[in-house]
PDB file of N, CA and C in Angstrom:
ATOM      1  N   UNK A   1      15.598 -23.413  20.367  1.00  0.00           N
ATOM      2  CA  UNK A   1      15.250 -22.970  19.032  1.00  0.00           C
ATOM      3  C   UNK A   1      13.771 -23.261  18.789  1.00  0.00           C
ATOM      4  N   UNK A   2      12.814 -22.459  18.576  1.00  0.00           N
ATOM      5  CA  UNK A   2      11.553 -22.680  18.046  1.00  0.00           C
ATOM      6  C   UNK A   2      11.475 -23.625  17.097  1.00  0.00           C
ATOM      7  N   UNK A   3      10.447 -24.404  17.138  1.00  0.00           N
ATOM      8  CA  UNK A   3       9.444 -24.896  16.110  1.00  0.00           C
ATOM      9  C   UNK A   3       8.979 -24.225  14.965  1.00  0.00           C
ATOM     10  N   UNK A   4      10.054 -24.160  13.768  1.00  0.00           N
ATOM     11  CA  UNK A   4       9.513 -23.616  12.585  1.00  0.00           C
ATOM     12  C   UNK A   4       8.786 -25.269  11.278  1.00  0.00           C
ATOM     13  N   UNK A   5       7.753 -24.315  11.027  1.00  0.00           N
ATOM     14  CA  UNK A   5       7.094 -25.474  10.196  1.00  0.00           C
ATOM     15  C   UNK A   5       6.400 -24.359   9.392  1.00  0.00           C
ATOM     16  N   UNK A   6       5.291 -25.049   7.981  1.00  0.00           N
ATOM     17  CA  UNK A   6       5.366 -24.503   6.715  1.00  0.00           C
ATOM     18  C   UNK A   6       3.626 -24.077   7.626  1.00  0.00           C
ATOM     19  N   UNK A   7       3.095 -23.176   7.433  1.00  0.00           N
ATOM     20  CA  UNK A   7       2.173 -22.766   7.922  1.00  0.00           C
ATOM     21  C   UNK A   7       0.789 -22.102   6.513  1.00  0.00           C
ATOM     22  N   UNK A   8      -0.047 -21.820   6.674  1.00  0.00           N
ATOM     23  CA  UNK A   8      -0.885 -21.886   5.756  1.00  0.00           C
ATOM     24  C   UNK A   8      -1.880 -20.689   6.455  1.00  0.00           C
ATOM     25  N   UNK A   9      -1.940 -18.813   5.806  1.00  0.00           N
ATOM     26  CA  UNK A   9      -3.147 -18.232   5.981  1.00  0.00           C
ATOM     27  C   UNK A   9      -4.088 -17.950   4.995  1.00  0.00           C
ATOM     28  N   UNK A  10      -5.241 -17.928   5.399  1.00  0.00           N
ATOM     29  CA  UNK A  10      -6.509 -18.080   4.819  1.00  0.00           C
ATOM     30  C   UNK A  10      -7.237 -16.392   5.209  1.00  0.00           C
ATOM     31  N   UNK A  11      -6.916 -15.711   4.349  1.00  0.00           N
ATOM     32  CA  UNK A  11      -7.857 -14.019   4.429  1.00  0.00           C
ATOM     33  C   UNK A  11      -9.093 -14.243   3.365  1.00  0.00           C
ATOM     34  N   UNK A  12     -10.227 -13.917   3.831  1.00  0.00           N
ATOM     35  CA  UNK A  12     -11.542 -14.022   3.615  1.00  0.00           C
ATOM     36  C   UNK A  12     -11.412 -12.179   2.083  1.00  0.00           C
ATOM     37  N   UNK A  13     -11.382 -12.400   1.429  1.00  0.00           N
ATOM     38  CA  UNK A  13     -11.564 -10.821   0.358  1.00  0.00           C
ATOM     39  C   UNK A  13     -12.901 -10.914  -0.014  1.00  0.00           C
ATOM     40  N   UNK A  14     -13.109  -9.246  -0.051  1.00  0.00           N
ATOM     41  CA  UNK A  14     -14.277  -9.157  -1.358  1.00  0.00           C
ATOM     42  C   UNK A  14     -14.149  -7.817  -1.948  1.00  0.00           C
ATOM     43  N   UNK A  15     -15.000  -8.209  -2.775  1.00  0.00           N
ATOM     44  CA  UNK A  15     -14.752  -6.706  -4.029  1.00  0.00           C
ATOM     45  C   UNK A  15     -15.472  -5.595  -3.192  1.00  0.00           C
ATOM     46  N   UNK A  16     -14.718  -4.528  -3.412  1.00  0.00           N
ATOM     47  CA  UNK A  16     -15.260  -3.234  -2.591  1.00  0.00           C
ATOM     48  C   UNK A  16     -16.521  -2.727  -3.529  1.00  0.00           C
ATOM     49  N   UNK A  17     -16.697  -3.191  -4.605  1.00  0.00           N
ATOM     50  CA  UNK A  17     -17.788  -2.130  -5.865  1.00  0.00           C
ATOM     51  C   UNK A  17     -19.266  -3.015  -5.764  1.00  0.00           C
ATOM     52  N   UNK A  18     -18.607  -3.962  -4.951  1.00  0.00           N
ATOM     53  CA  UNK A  18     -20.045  -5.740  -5.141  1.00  0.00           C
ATOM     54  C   UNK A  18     -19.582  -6.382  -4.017  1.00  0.00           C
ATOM     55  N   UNK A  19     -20.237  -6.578  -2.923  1.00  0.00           N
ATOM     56  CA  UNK A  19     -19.612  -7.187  -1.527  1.00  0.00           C
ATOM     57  C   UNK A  19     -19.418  -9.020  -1.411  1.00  0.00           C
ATOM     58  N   UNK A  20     -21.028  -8.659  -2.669  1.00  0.00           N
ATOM     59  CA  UNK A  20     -21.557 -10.090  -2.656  1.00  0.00           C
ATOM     60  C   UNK A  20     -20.407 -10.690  -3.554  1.00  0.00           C
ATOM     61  N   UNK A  21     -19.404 -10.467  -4.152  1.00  0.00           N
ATOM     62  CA  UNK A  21     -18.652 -10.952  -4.396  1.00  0.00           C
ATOM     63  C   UNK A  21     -17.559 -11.441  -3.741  1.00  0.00           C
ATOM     64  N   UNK A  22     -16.769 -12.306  -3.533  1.00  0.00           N
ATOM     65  CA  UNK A  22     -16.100 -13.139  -2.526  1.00  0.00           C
ATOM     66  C   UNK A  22     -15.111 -13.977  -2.572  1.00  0.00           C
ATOM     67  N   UNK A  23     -14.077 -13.831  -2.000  1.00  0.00           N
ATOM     68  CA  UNK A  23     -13.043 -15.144  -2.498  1.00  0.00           C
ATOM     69  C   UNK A  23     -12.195 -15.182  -0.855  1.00  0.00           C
ATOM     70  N   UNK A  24     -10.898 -16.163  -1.317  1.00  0.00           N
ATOM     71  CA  UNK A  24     -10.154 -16.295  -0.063  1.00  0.00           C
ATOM     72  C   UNK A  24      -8.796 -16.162  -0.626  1.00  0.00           C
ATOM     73  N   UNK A  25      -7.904 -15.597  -0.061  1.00  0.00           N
ATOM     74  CA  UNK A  25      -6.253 -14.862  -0.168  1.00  0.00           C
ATOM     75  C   UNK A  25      -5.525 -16.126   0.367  1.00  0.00           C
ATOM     76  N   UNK A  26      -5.111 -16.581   0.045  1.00  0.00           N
ATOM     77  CA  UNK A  26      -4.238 -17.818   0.583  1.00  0.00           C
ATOM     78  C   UNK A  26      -2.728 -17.400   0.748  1.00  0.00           C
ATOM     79  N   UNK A  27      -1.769 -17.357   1.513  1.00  0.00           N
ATOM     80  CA  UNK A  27      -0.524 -16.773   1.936  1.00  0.00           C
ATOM     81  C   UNK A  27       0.097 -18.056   2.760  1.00  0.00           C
ATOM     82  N   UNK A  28       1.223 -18.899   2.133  1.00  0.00           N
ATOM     83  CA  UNK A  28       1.816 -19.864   3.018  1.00  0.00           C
ATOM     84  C   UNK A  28       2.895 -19.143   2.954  1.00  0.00           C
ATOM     85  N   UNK A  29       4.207 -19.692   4.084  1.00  0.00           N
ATOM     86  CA  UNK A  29       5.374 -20.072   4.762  1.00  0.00           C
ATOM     87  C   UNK A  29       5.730 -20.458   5.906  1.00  0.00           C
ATOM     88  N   UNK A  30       7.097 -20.113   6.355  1.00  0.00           N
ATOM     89  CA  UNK A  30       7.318 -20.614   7.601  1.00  0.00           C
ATOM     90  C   UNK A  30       7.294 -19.918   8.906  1.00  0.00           C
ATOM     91  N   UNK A  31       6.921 -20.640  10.017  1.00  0.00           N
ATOM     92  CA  UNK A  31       6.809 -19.294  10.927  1.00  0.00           C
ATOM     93  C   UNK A  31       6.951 -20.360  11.855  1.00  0.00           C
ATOM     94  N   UNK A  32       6.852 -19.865  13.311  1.00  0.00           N
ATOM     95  CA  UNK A  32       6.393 -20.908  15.068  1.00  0.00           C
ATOM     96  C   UNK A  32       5.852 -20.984  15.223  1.00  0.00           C
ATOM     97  N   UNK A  33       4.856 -20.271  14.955  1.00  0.00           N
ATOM     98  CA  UNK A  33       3.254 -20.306  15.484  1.00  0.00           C
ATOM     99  C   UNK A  33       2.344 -19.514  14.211  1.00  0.00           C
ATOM    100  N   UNK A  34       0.923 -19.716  14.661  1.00  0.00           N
ATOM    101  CA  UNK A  34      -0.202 -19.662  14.113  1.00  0.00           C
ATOM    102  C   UNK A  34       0.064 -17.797  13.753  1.00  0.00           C
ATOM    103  N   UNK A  35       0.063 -17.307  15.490  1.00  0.00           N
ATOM    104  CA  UNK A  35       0.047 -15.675  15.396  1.00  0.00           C
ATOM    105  C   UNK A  35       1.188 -15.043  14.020  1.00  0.00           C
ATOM    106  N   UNK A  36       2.786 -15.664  14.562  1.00  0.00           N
ATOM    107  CA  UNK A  36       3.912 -15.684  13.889  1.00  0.00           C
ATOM    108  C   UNK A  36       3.339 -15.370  11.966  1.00  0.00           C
ATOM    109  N   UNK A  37       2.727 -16.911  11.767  1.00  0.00           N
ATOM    110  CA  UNK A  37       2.521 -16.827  10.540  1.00  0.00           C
ATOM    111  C   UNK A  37       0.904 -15.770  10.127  1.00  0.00           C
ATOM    112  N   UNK A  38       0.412 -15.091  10.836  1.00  0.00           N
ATOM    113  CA  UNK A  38      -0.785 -14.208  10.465  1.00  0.00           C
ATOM    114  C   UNK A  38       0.353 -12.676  10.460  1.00  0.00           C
ATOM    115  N   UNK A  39       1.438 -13.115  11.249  1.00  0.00           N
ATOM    116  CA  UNK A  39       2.155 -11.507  11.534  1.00  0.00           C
ATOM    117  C   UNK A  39       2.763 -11.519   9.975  1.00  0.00           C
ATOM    118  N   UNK A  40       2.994 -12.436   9.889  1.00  0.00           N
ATOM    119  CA  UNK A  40       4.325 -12.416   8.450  1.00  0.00           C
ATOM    120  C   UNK A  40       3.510 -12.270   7.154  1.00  0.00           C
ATOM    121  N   UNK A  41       2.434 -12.718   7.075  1.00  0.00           N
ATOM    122  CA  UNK A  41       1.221 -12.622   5.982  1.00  0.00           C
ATOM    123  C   UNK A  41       0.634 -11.303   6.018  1.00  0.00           C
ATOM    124  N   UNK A  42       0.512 -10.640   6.817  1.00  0.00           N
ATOM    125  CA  UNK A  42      -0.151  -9.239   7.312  1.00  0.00           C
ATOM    126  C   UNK A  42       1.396  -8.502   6.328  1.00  0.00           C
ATOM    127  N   UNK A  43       2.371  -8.848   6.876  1.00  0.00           N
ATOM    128  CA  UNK A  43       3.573  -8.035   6.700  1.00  0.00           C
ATOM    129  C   UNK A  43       3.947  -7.844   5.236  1.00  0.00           C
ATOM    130  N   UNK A  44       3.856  -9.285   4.530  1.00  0.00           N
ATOM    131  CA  UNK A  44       4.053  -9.586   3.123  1.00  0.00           C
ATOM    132  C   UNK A  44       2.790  -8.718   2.582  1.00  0.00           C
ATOM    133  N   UNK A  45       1.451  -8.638   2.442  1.00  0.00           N
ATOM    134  CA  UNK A  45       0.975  -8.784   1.998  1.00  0.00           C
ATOM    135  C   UNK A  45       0.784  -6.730   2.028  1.00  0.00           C
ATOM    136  N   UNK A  46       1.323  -6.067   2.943  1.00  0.00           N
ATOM    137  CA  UNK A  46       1.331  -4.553   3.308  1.00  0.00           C
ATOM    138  C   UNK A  46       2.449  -3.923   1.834  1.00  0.00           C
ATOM    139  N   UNK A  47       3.730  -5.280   2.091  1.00  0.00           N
ATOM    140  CA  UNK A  47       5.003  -4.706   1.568  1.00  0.00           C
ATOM    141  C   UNK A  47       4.342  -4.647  -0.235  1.00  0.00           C
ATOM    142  N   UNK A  48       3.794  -5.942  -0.224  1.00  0.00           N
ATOM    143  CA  UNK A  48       3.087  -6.099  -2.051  1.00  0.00           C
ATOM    144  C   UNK A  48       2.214  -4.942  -1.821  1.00  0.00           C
ATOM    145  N   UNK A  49       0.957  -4.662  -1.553  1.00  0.00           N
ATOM    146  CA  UNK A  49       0.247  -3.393  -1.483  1.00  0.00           C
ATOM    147  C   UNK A  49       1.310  -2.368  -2.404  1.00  0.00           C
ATOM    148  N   UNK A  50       2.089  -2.015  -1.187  1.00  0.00           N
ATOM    149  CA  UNK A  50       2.739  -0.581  -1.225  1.00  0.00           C
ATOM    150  C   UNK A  50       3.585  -0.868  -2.566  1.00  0.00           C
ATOM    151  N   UNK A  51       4.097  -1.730  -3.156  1.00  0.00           N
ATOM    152  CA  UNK A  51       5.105  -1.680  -4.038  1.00  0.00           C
ATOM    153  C   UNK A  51       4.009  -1.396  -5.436  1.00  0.00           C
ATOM    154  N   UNK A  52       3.196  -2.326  -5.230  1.00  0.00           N
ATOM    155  CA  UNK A  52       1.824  -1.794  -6.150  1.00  0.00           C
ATOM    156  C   UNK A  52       1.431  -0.717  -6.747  1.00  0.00           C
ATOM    157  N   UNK A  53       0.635  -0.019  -5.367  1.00  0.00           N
ATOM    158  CA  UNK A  53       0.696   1.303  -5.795  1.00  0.00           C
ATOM    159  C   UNK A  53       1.850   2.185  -6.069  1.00  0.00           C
ATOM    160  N   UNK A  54       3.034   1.914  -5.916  1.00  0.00           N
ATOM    161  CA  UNK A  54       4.001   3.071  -6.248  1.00  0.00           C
ATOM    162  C   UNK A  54       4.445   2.804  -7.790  1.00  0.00           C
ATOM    163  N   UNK A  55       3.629   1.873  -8.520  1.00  0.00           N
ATOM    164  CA  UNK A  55       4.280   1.150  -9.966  1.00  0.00           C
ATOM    165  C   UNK A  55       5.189   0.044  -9.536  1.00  0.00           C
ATOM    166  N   UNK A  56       5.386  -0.686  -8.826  1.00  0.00           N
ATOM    167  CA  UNK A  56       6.815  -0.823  -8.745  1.00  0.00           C
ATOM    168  C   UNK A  56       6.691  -2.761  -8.641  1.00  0.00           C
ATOM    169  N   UNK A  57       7.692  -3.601  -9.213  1.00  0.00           N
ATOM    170  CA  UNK A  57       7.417  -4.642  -8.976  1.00  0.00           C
ATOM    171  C   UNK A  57       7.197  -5.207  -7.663  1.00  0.00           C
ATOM    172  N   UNK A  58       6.047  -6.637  -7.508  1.00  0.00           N
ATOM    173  CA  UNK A  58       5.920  -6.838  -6.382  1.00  0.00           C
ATOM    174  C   UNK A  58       7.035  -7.355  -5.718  1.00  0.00           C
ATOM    175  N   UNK A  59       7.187  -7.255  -4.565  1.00  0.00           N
ATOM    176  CA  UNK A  59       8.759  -8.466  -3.677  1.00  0.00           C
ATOM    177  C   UNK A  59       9.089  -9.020  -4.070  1.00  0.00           C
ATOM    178  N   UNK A  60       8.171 -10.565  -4.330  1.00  0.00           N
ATOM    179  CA  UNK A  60       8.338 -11.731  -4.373  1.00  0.00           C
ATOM    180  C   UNK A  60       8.347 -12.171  -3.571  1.00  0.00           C
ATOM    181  N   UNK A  61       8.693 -13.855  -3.078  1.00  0.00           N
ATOM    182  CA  UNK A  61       8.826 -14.533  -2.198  1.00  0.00           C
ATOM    183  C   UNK A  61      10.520 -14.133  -1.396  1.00  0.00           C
ATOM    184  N   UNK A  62       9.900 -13.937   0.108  1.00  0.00           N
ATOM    185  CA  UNK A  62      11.388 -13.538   0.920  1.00  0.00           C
ATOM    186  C   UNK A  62      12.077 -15.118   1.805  1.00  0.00           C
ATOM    187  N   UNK A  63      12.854 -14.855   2.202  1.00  0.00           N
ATOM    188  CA  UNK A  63      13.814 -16.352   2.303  1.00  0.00           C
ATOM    189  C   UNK A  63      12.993 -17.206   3.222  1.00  0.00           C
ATOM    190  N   UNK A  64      11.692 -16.720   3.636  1.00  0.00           N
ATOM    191  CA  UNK A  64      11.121 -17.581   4.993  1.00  0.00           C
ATOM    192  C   UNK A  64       9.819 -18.174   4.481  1.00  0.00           C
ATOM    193  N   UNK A  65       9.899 -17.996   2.920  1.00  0.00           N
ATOM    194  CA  UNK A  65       9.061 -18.557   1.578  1.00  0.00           C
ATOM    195  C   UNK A  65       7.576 -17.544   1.802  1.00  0.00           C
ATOM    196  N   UNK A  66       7.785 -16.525   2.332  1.00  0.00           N
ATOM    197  CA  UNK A  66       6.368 -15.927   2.432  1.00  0.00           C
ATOM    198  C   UNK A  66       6.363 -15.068   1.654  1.00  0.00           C
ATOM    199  N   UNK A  67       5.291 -14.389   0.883  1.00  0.00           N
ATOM    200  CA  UNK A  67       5.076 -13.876  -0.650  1.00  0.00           C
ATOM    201  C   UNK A  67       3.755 -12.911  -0.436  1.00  0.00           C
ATOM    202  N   UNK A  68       3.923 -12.399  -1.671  1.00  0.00           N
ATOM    203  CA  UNK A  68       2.518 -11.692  -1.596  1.00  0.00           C
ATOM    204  C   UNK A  68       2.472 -11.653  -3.519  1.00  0.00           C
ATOM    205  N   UNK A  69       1.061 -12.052  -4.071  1.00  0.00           N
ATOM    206  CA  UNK A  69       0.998 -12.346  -5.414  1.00  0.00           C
ATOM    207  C   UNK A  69      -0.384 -12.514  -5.752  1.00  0.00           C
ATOM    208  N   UNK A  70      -0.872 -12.191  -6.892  1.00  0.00           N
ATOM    209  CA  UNK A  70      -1.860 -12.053  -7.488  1.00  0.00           C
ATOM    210  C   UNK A  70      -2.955 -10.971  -7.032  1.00  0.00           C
ATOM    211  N   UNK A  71      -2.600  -9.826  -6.347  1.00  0.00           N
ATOM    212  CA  UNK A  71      -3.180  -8.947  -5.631  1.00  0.00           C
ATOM    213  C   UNK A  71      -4.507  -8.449  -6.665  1.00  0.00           C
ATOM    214  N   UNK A  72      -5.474  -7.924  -5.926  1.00  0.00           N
ATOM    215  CA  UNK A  72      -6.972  -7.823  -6.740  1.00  0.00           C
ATOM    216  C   UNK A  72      -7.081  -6.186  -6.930  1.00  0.00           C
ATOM    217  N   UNK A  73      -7.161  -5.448  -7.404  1.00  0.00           N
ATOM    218  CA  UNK A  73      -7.136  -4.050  -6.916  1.00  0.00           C
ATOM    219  C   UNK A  73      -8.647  -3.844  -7.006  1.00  0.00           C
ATOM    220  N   UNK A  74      -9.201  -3.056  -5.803  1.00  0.00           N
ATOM    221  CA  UNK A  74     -10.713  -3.383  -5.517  1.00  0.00           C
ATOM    222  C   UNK A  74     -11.052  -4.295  -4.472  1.00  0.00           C
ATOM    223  N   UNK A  75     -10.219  -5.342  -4.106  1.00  0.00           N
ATOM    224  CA  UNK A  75     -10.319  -6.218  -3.441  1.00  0.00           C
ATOM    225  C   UNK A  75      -9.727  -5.873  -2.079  1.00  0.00           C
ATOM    226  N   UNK A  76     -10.953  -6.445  -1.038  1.00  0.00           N
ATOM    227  CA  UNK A  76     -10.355  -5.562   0.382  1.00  0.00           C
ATOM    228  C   UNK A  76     -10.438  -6.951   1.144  1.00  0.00           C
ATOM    229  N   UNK A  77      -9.285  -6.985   2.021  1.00  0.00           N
ATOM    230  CA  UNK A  77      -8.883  -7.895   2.879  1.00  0.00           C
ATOM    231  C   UNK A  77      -9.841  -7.989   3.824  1.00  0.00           C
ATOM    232  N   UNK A  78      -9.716  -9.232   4.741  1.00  0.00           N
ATOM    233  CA  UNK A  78     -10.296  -8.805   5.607  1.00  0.00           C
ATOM    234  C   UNK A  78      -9.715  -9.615   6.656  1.00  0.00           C
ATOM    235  N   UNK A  79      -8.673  -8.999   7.002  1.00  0.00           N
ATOM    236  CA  UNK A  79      -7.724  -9.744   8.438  1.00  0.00           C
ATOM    237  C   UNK A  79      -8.699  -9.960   9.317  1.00  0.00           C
ATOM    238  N   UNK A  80      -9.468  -9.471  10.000  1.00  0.00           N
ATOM    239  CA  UNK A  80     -10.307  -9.554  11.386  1.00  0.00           C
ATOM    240  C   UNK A  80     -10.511 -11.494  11.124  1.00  0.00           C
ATOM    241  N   UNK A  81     -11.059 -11.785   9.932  1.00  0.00           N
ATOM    242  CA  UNK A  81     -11.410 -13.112  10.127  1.00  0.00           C
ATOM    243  C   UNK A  81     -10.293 -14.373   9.272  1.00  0.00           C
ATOM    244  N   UNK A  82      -9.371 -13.451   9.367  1.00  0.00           N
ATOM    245  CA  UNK A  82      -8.174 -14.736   8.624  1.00  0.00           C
ATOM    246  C   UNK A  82      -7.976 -15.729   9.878  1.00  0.00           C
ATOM    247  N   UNK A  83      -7.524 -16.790   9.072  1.00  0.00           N
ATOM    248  CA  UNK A  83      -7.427 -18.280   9.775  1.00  0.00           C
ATOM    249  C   UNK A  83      -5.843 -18.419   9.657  1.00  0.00           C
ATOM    250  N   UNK A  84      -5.041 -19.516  10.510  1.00  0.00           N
ATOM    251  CA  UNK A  84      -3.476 -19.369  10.255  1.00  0.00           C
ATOM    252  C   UNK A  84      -3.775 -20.913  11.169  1.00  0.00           C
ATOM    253  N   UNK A  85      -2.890 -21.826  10.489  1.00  0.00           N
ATOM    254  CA  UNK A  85      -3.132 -23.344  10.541  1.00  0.00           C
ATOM    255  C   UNK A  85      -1.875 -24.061   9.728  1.00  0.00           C
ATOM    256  N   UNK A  86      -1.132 -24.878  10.278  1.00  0.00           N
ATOM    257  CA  UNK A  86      -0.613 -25.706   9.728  1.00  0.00           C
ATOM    258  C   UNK A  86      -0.562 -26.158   8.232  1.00  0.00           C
ATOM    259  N   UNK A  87       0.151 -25.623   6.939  1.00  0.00           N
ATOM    260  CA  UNK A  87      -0.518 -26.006   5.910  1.00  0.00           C
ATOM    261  C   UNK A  87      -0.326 -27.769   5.487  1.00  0.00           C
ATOM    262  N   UNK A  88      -1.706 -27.607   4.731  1.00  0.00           N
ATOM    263  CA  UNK A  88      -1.846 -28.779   4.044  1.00  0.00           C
ATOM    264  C   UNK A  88      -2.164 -29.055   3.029  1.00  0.00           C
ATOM    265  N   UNK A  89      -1.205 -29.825   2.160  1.00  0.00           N
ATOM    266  CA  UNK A  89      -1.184 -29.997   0.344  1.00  0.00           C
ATOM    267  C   UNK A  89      -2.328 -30.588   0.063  1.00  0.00           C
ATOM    268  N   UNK A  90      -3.218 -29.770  -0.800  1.00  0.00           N
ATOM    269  CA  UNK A  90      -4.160 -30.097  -1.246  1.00  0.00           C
ATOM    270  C   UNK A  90      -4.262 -31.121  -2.625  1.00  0.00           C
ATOM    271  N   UNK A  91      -3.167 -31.420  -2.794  1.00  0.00           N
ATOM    272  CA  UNK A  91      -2.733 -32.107  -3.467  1.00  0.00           C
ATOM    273  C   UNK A  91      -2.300 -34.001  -2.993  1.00  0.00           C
ATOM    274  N   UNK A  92      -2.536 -34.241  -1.641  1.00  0.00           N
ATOM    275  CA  UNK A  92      -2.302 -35.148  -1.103  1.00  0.00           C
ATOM    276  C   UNK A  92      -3.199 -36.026  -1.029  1.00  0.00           C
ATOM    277  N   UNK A  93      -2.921 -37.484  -0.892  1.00  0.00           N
ATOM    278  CA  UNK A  93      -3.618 -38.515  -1.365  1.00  0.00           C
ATOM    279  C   UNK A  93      -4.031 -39.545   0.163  1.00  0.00           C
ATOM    280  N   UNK A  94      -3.264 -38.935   0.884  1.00  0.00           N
ATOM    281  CA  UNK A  94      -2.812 -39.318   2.120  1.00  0.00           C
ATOM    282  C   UNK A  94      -4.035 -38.259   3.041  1.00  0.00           C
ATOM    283  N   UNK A  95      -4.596 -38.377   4.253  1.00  0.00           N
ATOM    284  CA  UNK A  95      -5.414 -38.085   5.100  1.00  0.00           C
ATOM    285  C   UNK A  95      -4.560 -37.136   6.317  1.00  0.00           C
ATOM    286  N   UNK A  96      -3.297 -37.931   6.106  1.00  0.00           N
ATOM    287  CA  UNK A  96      -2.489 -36.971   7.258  1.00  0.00           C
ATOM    288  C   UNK A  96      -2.413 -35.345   6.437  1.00  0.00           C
ATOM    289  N   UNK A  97      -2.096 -35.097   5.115  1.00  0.00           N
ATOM    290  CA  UNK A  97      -2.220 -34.151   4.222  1.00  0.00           C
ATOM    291  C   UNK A  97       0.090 -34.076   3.824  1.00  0.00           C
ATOM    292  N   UNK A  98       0.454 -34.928   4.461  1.00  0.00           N
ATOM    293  CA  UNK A  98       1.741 -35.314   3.243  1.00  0.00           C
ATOM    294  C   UNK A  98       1.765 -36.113   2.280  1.00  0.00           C
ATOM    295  N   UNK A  99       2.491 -35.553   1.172  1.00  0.00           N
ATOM    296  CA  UNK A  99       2.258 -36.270   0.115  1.00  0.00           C
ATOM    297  C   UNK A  99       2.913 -37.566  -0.218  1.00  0.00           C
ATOM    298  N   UNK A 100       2.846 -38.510  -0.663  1.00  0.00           N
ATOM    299  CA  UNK A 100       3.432 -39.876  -0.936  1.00  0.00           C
ATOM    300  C   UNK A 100       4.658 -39.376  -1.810  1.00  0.00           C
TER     301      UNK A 100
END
């Protein structure tokens, strides 16, 4: 049985009208690997798109906790340089990054 653990991607956005504008797409859940969790974030984040444009509510979060939410319209992804890493609560007080 694979190694499933809570995984953490990082997509680099910017506004298509102003480049110089800039942010980062954050997409956690669970996956085996790094690729695993960039495939499932790519996947979530296609299914929100499309429900978008058709009017239609977004997904939500699917049972493997991966989501797609707060979408930018104008705002263009930019998979080529997303990151996919082990997540870690930024909320932690602790150095390992679990929380007490």
């Amino acid at each position: 049985m694979p190694n499933r653990e809570f995984y953490e991607v990082d997509v680099p956005i910017h506004d298509s009208t102003d480049p110089t504008l800039r942010g980062l797409h954050v997409f956690t859940g669970v996956a085996d690997s790094p690729a695993a969790a960039l495939r499932r974030a790519h996947e979530v984040y296609d299914a929100a798109l499309a429900a978008q444009r058709a009017g239609l509510e977004l997904p939500g979060r699917q049972a493997d906790s991966w989501g797609a939410s707060g979408l930018r319209p104008g705002w263009q992804m930019e998979w080529t340089a997303a990151k996919a890493g082990p997540w870690h609560n930024p909320l932690s007080c602790t150095p390992s990054g679990f929380a007490l």
